[in-house]
PDB file of N, CA and C in Angstrom:
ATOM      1  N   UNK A   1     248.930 106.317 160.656  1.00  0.00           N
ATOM      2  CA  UNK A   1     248.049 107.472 160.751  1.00  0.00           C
ATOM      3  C   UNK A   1     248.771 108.657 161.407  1.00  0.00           C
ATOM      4  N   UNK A   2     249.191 108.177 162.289  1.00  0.00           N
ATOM      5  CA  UNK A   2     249.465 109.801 162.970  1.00  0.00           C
ATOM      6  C   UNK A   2     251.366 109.936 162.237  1.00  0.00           C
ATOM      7  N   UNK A   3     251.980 108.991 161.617  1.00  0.00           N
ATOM      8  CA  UNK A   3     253.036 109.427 160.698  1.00  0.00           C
ATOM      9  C   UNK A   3     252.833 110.592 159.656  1.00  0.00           C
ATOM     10  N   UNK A   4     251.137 110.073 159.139  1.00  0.00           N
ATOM     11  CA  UNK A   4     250.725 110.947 157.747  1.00  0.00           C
ATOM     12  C   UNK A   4     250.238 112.625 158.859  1.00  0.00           C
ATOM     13  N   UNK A   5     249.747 112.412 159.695  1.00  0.00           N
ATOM     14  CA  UNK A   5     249.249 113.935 160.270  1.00  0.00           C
ATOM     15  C   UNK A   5     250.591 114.597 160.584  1.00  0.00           C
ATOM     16  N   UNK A   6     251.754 113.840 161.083  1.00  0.00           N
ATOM     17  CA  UNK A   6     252.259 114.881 161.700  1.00  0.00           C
ATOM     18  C   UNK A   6     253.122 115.106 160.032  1.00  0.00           C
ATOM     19  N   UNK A   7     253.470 114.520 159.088  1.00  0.00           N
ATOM     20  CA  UNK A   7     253.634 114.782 157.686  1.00  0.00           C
ATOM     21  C   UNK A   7     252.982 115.974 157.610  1.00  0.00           C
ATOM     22  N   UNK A   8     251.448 116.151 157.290  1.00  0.00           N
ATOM     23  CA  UNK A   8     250.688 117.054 156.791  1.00  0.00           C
ATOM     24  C   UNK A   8     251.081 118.046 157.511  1.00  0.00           C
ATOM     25  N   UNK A   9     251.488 117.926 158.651  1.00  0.00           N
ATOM     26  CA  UNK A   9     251.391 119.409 159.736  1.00  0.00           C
ATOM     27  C   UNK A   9     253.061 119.865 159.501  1.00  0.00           C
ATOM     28  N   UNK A  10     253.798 119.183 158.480  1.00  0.00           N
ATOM     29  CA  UNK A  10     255.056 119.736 158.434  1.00  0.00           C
ATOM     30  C   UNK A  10     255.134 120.475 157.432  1.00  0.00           C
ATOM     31  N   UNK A  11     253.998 120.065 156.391  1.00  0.00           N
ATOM     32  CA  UNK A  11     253.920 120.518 154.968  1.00  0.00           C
ATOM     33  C   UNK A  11     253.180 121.550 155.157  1.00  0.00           C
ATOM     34  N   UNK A  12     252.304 122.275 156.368  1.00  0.00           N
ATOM     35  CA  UNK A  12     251.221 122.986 156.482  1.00  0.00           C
ATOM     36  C   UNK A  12     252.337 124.251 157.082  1.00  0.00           C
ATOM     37  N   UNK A  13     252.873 123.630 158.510  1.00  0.00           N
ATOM     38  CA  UNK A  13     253.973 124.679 158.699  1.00  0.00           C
ATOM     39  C   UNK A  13     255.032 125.294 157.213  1.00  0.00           C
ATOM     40  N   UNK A  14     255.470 124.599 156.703  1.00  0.00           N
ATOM     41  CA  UNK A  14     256.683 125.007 155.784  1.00  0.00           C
ATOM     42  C   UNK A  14     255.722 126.053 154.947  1.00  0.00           C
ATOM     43  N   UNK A  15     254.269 125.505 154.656  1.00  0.00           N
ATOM     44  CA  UNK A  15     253.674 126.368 153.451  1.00  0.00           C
ATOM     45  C   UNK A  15     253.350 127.717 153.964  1.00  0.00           C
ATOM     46  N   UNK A  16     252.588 127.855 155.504  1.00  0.00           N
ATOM     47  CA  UNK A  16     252.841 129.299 155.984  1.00  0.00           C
ATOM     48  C   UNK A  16     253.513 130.109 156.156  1.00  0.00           C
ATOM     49  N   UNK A  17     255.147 129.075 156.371  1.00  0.00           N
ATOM     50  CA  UNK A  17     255.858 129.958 156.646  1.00  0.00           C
ATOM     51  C   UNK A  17     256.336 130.362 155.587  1.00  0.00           C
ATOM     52  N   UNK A  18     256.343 129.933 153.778  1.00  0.00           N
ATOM     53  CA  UNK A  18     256.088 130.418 153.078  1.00  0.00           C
ATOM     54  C   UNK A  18     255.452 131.575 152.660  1.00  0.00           C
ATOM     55  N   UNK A  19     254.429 132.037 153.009  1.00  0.00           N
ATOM     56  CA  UNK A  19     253.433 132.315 153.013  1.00  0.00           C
ATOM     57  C   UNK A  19     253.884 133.902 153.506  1.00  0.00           C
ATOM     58  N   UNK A  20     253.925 133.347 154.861  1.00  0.00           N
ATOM     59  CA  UNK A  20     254.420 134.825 155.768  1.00  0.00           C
ATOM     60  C   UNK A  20     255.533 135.884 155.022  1.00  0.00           C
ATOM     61  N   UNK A  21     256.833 135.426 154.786  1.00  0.00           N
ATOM     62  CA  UNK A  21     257.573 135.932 153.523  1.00  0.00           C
ATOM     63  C   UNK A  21     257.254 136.370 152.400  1.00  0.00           C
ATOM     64  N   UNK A  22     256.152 135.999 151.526  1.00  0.00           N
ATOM     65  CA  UNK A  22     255.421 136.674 150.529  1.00  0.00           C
ATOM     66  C   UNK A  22     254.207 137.449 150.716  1.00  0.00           C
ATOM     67  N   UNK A  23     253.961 137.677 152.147  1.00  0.00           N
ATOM     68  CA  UNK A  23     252.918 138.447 152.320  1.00  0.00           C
ATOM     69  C   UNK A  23     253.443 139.523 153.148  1.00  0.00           C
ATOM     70  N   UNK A  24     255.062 139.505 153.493  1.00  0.00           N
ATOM     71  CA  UNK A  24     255.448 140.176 154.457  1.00  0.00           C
ATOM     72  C   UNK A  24     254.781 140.405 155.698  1.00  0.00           C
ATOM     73  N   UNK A  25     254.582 139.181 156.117  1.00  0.00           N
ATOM     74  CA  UNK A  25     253.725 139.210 157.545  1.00  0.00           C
ATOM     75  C   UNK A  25     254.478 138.989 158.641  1.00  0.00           C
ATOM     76  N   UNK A  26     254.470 139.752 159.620  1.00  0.00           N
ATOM     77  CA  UNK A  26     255.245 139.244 160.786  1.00  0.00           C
ATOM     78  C   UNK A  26     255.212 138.320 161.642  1.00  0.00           C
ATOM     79  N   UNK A  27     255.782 137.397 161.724  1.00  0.00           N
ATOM     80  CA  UNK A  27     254.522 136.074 163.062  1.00  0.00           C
ATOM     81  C   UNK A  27     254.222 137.228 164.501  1.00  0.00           C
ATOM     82  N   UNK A  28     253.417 136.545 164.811  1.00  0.00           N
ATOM     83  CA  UNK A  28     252.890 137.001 166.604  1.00  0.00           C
ATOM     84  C   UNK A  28     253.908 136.921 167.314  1.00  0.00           C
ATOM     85  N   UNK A  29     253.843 138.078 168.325  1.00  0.00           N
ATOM     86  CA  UNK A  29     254.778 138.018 169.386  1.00  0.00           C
ATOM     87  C   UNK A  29     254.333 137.075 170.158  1.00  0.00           C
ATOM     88  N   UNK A  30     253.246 135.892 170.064  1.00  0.00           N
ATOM     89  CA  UNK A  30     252.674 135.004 170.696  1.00  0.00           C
ATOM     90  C   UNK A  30     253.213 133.888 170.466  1.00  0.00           C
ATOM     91  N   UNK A  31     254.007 133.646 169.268  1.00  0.00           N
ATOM     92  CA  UNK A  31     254.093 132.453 168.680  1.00  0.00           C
ATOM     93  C   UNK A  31     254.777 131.869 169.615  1.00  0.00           C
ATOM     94  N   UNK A  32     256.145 132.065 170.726  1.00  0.00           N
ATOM     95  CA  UNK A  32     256.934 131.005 171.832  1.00  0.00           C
ATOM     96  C   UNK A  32     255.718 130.999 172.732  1.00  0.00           C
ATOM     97  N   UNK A  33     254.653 131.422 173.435  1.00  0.00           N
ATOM     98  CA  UNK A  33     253.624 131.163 174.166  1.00  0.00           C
ATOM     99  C   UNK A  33     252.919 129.534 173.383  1.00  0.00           C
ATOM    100  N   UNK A  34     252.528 129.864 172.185  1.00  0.00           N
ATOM    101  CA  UNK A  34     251.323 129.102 171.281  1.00  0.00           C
ATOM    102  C   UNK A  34     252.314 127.834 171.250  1.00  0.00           C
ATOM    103  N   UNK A  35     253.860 127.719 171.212  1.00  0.00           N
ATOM    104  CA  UNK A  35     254.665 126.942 170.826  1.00  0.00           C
ATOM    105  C   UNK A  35     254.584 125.757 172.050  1.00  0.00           C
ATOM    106  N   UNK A  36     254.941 126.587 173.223  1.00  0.00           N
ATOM    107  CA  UNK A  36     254.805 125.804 174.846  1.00  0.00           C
ATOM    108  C   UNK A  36     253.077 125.433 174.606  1.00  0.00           C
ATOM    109  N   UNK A  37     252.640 125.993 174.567  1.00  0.00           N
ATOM    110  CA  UNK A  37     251.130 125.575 174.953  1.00  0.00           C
ATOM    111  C   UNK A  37     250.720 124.306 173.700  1.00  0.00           C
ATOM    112  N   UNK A  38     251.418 124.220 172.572  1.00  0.00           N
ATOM    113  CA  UNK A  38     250.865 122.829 171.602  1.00  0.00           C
ATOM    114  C   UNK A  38     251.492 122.303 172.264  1.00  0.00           C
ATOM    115  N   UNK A  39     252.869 122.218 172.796  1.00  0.00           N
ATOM    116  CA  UNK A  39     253.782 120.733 173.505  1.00  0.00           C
ATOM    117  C   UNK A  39     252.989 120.536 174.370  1.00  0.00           C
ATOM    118  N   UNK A  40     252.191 121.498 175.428  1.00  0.00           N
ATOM    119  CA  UNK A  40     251.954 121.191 176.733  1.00  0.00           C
ATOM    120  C   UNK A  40     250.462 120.034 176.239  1.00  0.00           C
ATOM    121  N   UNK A  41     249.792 120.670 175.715  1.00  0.00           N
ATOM    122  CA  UNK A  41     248.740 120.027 175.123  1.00  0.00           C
ATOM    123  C   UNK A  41     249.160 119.133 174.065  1.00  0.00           C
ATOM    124  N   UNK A  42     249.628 118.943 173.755  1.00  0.00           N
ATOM    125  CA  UNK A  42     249.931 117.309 172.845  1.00  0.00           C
ATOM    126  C   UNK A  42     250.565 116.712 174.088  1.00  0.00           C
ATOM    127  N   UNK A  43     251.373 117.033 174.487  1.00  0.00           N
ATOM    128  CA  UNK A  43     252.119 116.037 176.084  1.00  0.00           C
ATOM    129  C   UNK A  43     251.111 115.603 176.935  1.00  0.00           C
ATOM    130  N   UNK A  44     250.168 116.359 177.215  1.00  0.00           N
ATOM    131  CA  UNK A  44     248.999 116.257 178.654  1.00  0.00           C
ATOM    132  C   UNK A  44     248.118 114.764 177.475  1.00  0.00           C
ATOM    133  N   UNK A  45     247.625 115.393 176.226  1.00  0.00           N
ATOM    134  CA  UNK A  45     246.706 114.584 175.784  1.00  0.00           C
ATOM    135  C   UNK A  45     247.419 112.747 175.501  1.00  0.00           C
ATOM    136  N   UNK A  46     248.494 113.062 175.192  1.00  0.00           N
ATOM    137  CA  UNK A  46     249.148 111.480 175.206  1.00  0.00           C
ATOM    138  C   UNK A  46     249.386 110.873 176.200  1.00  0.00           C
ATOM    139  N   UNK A  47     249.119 111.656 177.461  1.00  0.00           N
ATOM    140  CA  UNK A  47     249.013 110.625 178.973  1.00  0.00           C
ATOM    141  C   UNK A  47     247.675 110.327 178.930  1.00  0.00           C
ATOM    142  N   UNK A  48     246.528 110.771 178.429  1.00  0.00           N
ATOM    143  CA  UNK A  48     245.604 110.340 178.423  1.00  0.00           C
ATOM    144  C   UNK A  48     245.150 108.951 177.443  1.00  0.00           C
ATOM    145  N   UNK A  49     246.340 108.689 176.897  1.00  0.00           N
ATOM    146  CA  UNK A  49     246.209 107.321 176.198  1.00  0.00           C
ATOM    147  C   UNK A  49     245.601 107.103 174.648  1.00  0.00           C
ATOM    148  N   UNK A  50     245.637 106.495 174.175  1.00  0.00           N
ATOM    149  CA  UNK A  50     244.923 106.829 172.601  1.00  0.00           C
ATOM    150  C   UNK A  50     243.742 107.451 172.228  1.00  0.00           C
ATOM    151  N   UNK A  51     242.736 106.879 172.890  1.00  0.00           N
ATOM    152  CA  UNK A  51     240.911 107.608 172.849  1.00  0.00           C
ATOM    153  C   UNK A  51     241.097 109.175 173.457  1.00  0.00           C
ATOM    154  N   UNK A  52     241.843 109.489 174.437  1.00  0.00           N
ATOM    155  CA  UNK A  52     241.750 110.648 175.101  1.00  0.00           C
ATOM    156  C   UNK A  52     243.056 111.833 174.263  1.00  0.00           C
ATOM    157  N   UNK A  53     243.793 111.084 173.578  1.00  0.00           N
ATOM    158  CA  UNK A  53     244.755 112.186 172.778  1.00  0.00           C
ATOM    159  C   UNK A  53     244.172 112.309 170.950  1.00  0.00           C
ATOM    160  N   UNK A  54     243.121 111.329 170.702  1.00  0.00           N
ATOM    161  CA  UNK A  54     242.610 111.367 169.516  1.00  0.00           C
ATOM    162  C   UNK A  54     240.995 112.278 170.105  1.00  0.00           C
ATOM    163  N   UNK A  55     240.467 111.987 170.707  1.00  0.00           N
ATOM    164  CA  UNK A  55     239.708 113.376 171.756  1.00  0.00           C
ATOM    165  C   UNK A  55     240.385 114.717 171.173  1.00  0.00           C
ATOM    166  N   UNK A  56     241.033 114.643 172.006  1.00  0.00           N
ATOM    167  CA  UNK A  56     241.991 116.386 171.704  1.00  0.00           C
ATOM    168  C   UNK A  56     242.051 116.203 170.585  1.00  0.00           C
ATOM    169  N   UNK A  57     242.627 115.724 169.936  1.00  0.00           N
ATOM    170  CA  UNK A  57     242.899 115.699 167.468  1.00  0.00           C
ATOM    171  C   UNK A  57     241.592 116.491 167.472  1.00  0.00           C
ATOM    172  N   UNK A  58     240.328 115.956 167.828  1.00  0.00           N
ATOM    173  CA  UNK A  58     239.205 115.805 167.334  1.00  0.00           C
ATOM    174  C   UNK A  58     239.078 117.411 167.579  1.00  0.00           C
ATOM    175  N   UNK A  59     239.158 117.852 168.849  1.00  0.00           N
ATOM    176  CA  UNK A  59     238.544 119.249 169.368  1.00  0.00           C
ATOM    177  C   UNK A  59     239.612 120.045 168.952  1.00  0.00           C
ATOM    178  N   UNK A  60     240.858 120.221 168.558  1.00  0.00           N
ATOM    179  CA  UNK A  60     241.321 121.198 168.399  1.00  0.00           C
ATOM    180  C   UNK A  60     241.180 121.414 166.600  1.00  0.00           C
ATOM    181  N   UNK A  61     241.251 120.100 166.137  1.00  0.00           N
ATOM    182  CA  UNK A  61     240.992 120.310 164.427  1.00  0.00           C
ATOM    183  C   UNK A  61     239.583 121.231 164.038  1.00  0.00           C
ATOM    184  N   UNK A  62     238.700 120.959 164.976  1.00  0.00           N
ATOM    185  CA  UNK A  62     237.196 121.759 164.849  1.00  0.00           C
ATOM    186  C   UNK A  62     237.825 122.612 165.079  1.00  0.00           C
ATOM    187  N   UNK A  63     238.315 123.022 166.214  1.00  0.00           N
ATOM    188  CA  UNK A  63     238.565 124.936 166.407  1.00  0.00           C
ATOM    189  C   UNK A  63     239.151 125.203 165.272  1.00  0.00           C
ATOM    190  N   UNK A  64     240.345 124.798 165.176  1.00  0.00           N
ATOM    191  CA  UNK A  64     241.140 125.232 163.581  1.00  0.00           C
ATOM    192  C   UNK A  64     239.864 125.645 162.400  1.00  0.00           C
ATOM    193  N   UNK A  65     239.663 124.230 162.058  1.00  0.00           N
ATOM    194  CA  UNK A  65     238.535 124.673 160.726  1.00  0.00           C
ATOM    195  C   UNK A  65     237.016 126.059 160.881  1.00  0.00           C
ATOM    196  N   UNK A  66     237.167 126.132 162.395  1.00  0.00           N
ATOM    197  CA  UNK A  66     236.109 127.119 162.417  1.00  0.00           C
ATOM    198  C   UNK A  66     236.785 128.715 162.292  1.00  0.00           C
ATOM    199  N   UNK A  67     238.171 128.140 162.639  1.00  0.00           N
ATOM    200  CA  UNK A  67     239.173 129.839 162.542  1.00  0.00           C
ATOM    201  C   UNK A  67     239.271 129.694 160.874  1.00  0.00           C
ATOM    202  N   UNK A  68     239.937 128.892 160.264  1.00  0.00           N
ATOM    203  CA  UNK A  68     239.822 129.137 158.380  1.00  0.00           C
ATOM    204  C   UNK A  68     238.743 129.526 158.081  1.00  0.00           C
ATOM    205  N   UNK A  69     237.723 128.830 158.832  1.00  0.00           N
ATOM    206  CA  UNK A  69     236.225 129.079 157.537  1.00  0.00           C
ATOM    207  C   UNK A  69     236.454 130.875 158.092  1.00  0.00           C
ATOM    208  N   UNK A  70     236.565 131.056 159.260  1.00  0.00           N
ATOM    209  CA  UNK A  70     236.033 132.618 159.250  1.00  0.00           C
ATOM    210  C   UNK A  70     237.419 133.227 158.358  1.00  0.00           C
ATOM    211  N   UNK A  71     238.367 132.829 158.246  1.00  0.00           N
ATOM    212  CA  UNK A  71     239.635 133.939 157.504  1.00  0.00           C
ATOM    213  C   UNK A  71     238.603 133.194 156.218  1.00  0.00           C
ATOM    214  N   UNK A  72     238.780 132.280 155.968  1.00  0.00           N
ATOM    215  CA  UNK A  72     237.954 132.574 154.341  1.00  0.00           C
ATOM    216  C   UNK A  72     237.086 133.537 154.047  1.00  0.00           C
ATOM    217  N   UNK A  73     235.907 133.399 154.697  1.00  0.00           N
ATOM    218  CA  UNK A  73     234.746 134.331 154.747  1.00  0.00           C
ATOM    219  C   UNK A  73     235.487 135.733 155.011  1.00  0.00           C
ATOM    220  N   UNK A  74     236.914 136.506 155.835  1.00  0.00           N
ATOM    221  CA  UNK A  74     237.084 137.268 155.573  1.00  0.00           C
ATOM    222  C   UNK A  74     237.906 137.789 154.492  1.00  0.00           C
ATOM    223  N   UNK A  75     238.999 136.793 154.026  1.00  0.00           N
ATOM    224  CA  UNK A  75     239.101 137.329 152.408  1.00  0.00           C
ATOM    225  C   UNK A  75     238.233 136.985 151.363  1.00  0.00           C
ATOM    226  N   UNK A  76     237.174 136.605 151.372  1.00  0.00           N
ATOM    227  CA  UNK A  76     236.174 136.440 150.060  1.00  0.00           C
ATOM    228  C   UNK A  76     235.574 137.452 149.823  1.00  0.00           C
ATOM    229  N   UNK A  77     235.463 138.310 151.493  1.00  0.00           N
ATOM    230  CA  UNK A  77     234.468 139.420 151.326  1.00  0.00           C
ATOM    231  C   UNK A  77     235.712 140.627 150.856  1.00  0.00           C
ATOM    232  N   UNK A  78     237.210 140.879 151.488  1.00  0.00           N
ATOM    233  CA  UNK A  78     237.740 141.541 150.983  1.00  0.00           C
ATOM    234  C   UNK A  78     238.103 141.957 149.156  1.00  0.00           C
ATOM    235  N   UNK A  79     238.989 140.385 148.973  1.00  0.00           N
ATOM    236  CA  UNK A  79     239.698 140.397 147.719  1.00  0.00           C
ATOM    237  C   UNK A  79     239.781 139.306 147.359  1.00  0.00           C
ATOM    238  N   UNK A  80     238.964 138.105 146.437  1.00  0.00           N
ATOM    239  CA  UNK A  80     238.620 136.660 146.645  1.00  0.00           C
ATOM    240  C   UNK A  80     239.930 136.993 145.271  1.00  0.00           C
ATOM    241  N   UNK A  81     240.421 137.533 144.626  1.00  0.00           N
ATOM    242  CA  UNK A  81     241.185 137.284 143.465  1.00  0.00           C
ATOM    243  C   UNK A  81     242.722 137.481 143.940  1.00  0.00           C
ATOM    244  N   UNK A  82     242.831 138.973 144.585  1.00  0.00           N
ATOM    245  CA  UNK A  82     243.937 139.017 145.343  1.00  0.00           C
ATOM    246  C   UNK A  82     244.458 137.779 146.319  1.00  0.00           C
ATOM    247  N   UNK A  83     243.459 137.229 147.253  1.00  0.00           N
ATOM    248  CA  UNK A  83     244.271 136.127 148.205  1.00  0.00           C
ATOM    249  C   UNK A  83     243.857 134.557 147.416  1.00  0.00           C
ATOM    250  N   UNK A  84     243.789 134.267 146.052  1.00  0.00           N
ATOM    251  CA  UNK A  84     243.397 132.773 145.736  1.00  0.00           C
ATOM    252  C   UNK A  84     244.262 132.010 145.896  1.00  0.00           C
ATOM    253  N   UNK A  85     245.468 132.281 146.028  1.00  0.00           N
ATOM    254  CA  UNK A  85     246.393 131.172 147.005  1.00  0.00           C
ATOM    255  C   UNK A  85     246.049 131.273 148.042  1.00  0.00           C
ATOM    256  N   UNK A  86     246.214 132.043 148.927  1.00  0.00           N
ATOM    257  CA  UNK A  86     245.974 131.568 150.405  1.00  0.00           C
ATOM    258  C   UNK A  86     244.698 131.105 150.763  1.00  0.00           C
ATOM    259  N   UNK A  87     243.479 131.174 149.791  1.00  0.00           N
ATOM    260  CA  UNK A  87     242.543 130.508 149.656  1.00  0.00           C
ATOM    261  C   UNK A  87     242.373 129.293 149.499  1.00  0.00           C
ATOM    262  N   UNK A  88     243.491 128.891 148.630  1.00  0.00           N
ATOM    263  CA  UNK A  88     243.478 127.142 147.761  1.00  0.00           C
ATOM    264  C   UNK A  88     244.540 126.498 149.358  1.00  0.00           C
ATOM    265  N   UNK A  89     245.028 127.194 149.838  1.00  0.00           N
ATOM    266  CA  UNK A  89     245.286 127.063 150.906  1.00  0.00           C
ATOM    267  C   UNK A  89     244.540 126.120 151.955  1.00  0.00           C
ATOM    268  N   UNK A  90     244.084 127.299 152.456  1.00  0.00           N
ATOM    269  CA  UNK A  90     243.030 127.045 153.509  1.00  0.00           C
ATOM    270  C   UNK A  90     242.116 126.135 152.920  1.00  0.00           C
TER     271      UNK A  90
END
């Protein structure tokens, strides 16, 4: 299980960063902050042992899917034809 997630999360990184290059997007000047803060939080949650680092999976995957649904809802309302990749995406 967690072979196939951290799989998916390599295929998810490579596809944004795809992504960013054809959309000419710049990453965040946040991204070495966001970078320390997933280690710190994947590190803290695996001392907490299996139930307490699958806990964290649980709560940060909700935040995620509640940040897509709203970028969906904001390119559907922009340009649902213009972004249908980054749609089939998300």
């Amino acid at each position: 299980l967690l072979q196939q997630m951290w799989n998916q999360e390599k295929d998810h990184l490579k596809k944004f960063n795809e992504l960013m290059i054809a959309y000419r997007v710049r990453p965040t000047v946040l991204l070495p902050f966001w970078n320390v803060a997933g280690f710190v939080l994947g590190a803290g949650s695996a001392l907490l042992g299996k139930k307490g680092a699958m806990a964290c999976t649980v709560a940060v995957e909700e935040s995620i899917s509640d940040h897509y649904n709203n970028q969906i809802r904001t390119l559907m309302e922009e340009d649902p034809e213009k972004y249908k990749e980054l749609l089939q995406v998300f």
